[in-house]
PDB file of N, CA and C in Angstrom:
ATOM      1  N   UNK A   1       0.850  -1.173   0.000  1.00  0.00           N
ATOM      2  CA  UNK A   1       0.000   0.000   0.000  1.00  0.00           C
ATOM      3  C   UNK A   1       0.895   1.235   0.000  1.00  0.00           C
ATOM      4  N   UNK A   2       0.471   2.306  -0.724  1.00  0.00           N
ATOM      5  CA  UNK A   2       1.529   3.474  -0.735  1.00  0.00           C
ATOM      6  C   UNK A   2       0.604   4.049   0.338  1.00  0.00           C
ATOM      7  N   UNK A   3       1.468   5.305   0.867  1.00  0.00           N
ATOM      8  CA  UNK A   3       0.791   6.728   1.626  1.00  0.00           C
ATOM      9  C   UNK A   3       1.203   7.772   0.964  1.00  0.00           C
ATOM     10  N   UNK A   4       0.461   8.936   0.771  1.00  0.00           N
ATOM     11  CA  UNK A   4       0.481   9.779   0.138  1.00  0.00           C
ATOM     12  C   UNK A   4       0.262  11.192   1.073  1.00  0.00           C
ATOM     13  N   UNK A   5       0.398  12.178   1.111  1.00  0.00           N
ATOM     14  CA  UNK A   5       0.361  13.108   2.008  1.00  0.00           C
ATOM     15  C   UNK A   5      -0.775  14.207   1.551  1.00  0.00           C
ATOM     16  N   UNK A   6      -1.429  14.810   2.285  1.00  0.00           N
ATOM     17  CA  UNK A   6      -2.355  16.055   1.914  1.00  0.00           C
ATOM     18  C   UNK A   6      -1.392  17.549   2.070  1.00  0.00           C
ATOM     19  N   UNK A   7      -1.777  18.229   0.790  1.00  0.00           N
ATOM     20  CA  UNK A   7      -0.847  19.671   0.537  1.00  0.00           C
ATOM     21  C   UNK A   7      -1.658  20.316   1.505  1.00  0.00           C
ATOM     22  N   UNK A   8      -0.917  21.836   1.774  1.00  0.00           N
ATOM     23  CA  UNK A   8      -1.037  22.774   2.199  1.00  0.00           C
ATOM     24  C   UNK A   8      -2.400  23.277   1.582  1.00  0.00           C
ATOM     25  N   UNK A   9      -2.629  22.900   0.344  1.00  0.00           N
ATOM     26  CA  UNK A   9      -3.606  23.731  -0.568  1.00  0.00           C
ATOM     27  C   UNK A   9      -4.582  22.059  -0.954  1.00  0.00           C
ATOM     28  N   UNK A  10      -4.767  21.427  -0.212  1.00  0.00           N
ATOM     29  CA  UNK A  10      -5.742  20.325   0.083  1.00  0.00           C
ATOM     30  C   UNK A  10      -5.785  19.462  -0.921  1.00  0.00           C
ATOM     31  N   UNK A  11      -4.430  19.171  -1.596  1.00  0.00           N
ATOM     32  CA  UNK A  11      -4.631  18.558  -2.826  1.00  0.00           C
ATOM     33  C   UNK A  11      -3.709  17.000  -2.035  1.00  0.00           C
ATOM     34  N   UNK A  12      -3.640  15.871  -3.355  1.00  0.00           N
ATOM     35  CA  UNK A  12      -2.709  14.379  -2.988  1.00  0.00           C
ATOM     36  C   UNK A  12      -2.429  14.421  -4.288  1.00  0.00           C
ATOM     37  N   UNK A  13      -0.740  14.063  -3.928  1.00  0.00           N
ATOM     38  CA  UNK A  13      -0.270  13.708  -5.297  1.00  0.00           C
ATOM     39  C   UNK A  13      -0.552  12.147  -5.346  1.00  0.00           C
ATOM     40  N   UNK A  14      -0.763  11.790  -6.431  1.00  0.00           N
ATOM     41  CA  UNK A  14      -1.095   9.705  -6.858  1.00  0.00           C
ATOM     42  C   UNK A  14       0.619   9.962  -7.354  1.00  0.00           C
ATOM     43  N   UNK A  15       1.274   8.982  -6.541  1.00  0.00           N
ATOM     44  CA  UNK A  15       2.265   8.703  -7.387  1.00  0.00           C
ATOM     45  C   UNK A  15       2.259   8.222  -8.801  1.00  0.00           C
ATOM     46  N   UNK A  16       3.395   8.180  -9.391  1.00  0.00           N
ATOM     47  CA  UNK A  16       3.218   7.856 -10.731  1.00  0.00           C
ATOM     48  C   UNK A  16       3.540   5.824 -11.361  1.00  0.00           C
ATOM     49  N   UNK A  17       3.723   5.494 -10.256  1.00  0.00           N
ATOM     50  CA  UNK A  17       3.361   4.184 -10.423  1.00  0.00           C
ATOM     51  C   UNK A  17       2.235   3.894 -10.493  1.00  0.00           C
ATOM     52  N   UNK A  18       1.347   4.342  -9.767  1.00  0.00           N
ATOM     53  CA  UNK A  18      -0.482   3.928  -9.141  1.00  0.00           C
ATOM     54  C   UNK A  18      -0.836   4.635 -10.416  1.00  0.00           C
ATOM     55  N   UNK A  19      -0.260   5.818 -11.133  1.00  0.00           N
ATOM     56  CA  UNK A  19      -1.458   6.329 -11.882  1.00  0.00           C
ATOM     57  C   UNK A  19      -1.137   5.589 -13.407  1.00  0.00           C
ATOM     58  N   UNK A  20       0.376   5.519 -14.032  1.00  0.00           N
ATOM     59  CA  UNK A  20       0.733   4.357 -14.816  1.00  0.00           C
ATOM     60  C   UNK A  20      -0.863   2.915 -14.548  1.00  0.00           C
ATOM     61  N   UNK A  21      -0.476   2.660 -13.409  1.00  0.00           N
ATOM     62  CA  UNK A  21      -1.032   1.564 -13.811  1.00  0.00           C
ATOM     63  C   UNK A  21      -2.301   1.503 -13.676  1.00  0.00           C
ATOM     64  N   UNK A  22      -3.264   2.655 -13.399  1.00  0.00           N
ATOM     65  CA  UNK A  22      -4.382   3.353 -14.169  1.00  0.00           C
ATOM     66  C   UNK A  22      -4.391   3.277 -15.218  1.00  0.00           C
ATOM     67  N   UNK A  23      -3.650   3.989 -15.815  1.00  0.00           N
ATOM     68  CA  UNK A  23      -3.728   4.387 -17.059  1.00  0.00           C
ATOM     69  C   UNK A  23      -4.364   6.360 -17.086  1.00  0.00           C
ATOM     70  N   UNK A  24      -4.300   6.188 -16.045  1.00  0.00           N
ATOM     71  CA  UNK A  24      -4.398   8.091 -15.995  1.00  0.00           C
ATOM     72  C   UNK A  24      -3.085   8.823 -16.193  1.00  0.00           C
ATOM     73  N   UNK A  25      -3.606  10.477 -16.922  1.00  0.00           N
ATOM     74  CA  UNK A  25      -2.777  11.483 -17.201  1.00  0.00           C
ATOM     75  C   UNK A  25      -3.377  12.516 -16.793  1.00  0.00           C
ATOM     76  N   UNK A  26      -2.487  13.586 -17.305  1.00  0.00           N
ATOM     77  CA  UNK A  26      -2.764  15.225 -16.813  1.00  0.00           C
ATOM     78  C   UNK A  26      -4.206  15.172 -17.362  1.00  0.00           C
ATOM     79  N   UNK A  27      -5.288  15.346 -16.704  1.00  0.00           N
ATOM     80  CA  UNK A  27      -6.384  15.519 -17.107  1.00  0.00           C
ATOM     81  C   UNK A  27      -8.096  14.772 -16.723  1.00  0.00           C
ATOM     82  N   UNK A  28      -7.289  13.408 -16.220  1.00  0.00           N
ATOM     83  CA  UNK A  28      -8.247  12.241 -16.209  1.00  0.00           C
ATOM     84  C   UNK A  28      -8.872  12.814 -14.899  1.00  0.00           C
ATOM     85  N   UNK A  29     -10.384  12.287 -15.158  1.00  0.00           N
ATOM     86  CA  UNK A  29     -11.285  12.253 -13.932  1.00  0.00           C
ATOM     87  C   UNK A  29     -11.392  11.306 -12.950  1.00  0.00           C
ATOM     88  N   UNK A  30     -11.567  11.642 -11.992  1.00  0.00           N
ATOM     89  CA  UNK A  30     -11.734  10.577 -10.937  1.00  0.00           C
ATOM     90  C   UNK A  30     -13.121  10.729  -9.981  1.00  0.00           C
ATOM     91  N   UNK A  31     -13.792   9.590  -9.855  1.00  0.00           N
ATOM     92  CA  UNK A  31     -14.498   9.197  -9.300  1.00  0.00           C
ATOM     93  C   UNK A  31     -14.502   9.114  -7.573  1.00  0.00           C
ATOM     94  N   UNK A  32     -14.826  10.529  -6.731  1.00  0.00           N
ATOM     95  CA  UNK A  32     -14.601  10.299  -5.322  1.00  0.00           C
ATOM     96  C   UNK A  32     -15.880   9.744  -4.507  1.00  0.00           C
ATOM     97  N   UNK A  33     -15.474   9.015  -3.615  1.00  0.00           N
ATOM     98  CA  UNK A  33     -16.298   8.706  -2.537  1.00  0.00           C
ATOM     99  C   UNK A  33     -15.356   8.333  -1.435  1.00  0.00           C
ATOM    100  N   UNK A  34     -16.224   8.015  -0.036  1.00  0.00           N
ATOM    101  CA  UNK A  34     -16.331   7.359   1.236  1.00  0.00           C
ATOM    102  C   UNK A  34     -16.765   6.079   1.485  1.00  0.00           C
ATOM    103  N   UNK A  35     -16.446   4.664   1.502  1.00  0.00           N
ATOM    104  CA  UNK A  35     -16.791   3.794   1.684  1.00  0.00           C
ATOM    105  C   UNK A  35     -17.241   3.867   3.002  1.00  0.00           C
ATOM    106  N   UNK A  36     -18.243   2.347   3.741  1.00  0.00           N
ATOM    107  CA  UNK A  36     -18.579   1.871   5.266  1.00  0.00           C
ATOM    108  C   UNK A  36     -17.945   2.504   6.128  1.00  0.00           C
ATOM    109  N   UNK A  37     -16.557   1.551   5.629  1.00  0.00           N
ATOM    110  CA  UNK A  37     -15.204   1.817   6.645  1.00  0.00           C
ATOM    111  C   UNK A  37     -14.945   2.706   6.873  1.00  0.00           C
ATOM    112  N   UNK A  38     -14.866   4.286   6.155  1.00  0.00           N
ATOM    113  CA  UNK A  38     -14.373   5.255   6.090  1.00  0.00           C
ATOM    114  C   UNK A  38     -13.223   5.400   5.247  1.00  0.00           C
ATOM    115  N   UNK A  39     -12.813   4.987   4.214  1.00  0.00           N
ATOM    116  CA  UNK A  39     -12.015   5.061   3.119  1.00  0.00           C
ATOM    117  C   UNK A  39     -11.874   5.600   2.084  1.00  0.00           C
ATOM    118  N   UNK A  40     -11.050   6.234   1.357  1.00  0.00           N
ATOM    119  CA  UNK A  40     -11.814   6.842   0.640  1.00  0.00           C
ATOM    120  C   UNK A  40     -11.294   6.359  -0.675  1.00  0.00           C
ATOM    121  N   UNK A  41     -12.256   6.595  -1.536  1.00  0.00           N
ATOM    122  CA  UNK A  41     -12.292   5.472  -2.986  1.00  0.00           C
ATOM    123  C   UNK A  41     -11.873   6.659  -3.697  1.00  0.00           C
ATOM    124  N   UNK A  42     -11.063   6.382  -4.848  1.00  0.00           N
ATOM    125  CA  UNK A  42     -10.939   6.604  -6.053  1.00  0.00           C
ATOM    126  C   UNK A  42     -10.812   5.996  -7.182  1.00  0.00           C
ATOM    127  N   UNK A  43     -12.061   6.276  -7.891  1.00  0.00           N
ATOM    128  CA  UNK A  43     -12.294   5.319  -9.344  1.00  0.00           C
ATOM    129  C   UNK A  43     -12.247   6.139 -10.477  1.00  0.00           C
ATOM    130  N   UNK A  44     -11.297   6.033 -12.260  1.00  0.00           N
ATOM    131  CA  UNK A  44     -11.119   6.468 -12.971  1.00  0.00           C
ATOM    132  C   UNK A  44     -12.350   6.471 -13.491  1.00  0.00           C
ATOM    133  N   UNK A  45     -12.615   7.811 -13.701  1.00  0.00           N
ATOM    134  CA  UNK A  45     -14.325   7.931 -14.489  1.00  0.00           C
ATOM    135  C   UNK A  45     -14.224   8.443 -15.600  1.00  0.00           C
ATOM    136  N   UNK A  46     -13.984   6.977 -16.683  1.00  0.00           N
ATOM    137  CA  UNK A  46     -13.742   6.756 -18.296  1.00  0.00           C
ATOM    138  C   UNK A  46     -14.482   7.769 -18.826  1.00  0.00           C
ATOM    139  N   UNK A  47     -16.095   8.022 -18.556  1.00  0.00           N
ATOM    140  CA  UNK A  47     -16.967   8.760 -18.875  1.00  0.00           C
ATOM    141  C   UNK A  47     -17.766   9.329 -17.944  1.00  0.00           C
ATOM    142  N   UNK A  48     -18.132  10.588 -18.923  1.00  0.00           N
ATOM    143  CA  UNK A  48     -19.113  10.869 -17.930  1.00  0.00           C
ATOM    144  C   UNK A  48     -20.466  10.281 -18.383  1.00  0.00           C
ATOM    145  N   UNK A  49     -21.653  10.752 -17.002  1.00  0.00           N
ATOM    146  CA  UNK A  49     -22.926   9.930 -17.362  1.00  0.00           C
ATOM    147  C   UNK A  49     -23.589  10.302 -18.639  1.00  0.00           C
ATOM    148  N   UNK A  50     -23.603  11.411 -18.785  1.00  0.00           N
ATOM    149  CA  UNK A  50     -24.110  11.978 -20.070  1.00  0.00           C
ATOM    150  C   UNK A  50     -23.893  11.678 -21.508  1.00  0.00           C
ATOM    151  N   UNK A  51     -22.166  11.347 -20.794  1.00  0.00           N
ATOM    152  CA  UNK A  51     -21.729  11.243 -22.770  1.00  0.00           C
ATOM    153  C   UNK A  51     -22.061   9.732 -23.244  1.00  0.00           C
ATOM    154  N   UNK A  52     -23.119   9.043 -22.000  1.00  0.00           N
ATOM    155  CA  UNK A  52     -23.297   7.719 -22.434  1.00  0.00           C
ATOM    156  C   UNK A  52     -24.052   7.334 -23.578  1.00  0.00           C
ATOM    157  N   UNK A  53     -25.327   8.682 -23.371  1.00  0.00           N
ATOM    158  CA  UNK A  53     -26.452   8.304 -23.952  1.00  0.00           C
ATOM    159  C   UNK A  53     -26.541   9.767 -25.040  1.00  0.00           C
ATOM    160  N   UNK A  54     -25.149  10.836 -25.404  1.00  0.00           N
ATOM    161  CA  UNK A  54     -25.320  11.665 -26.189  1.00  0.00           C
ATOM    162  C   UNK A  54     -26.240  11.331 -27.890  1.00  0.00           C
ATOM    163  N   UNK A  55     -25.784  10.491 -27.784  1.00  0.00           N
ATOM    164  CA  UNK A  55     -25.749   9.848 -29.266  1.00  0.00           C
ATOM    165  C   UNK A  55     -27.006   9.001 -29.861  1.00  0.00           C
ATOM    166  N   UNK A  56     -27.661   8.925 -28.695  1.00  0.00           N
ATOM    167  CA  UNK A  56     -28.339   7.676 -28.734  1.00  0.00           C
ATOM    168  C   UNK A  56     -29.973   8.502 -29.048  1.00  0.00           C
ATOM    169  N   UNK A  57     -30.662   7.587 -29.792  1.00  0.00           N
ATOM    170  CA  UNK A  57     -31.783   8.156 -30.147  1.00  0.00           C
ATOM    171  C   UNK A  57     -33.045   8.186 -28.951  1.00  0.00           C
ATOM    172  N   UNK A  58     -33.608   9.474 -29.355  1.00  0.00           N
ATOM    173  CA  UNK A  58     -34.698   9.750 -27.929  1.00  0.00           C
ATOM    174  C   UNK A  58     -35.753   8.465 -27.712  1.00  0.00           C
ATOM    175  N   UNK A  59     -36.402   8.537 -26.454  1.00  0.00           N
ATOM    176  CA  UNK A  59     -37.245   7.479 -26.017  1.00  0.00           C
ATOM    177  C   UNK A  59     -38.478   7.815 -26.883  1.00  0.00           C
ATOM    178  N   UNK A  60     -39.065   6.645 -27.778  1.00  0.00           N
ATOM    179  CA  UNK A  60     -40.510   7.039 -27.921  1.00  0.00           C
ATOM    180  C   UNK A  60     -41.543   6.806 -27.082  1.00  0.00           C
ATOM    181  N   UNK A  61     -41.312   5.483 -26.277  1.00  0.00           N
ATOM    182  CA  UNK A  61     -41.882   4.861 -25.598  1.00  0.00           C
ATOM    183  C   UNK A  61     -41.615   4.454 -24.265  1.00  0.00           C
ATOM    184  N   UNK A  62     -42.643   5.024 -23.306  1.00  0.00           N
ATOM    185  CA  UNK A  62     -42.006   4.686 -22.312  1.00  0.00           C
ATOM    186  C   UNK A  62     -43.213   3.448 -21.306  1.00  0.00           C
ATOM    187  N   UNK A  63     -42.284   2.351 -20.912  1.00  0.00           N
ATOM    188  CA  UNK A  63     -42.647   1.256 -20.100  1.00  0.00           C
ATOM    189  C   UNK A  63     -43.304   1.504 -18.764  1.00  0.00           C
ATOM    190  N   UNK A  64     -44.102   0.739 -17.937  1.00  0.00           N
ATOM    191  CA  UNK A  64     -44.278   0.861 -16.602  1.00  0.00           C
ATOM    192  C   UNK A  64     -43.740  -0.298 -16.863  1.00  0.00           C
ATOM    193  N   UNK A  65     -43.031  -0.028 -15.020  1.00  0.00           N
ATOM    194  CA  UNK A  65     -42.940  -1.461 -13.953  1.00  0.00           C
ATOM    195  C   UNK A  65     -43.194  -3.051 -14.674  1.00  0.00           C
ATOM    196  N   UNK A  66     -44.748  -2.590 -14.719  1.00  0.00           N
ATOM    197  CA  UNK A  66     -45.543  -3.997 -14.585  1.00  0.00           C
ATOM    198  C   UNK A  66     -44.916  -4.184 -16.229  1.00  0.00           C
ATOM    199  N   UNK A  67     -45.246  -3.043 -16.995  1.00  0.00           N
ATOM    200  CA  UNK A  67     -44.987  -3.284 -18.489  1.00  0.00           C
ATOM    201  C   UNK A  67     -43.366  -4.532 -18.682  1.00  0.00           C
ATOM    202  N   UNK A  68     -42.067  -3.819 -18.219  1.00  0.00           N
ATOM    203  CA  UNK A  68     -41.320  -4.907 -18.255  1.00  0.00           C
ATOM    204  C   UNK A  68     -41.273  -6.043 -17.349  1.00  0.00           C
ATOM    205  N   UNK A  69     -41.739  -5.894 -16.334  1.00  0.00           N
ATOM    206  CA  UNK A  69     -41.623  -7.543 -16.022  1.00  0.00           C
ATOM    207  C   UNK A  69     -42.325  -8.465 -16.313  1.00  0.00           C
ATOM    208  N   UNK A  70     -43.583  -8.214 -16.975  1.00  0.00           N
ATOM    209  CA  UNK A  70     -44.331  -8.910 -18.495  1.00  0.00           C
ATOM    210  C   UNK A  70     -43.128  -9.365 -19.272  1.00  0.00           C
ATOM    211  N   UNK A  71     -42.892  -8.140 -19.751  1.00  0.00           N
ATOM    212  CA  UNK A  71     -41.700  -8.464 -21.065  1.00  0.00           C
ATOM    213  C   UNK A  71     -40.969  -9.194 -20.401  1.00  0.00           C
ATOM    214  N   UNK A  72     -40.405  -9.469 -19.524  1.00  0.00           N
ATOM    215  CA  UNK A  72     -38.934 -10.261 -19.228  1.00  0.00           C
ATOM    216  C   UNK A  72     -39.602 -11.555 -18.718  1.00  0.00           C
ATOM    217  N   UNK A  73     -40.585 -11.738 -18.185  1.00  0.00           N
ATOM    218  CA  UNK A  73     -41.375 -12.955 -17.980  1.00  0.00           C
ATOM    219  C   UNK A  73     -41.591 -13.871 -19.457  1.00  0.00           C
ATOM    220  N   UNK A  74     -41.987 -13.077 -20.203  1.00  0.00           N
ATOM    221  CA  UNK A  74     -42.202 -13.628 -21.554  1.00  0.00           C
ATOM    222  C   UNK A  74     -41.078 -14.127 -22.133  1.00  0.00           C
ATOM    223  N   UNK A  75     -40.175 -13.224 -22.161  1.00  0.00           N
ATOM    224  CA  UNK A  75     -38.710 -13.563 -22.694  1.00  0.00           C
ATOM    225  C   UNK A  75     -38.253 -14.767 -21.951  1.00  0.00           C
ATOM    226  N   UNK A  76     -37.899 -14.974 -20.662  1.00  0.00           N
ATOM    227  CA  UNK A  76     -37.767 -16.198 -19.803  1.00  0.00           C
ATOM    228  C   UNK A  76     -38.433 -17.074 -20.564  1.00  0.00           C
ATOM    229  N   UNK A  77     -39.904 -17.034 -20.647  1.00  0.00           N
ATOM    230  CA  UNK A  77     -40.692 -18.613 -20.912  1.00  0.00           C
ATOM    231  C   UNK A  77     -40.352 -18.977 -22.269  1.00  0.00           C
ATOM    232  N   UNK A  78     -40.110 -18.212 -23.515  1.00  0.00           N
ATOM    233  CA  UNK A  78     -39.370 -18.485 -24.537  1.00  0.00           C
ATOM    234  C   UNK A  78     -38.216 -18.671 -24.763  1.00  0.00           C
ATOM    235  N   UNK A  79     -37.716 -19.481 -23.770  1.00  0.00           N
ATOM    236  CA  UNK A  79     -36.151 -19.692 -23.974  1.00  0.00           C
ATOM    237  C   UNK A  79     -36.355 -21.149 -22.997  1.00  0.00           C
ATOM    238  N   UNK A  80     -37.062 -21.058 -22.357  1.00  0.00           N
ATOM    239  CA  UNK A  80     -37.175 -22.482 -21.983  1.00  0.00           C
ATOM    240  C   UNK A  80     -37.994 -23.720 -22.969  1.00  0.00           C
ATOM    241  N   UNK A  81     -37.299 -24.549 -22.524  1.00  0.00           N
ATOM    242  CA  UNK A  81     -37.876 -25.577 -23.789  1.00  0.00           C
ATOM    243  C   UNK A  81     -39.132 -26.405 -23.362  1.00  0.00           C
TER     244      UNK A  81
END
């Protein structure tokens, strides 16, 4: 496990082994939280949420509840033989 120190100006440097083997550079986002324990997580956030669905064509239709678990009930019983 490395330790890393908090700046004067509230920042942590990631050494450059840990971020190598990320695969992060000058620029990359990171994903903060607090785990149970009190830990604190950092996860490389490839994307953001938005740029998931930029592209993607609008909803025409929208499902209730009951609507898909019909559908996925159905789908189940057609796959069994």
């Amino acid at each position: 496990m490395t330790t890393v120190s908090l700046s004067s100006k509230d920042q942590l440097t990631i050494p450059r082994n840990l971020l190598d083997q990320l695969g992060l550079t000058a620029g990359s986002r990171l994903q903060v939280s607090v785990d149970a324990q009190g830990r604190l997580m950092l996860v490389p956030a490839h994307h953001e949420p938005e740029e998931l669905f930029r592209n993607h064509p609008q909803v025409k239709r929208v499902l209730s509840l009951d609507d898909m678990e019909r559908a996925i009930a159905a789908a189940v019983a057609r796959q069994r033989p």
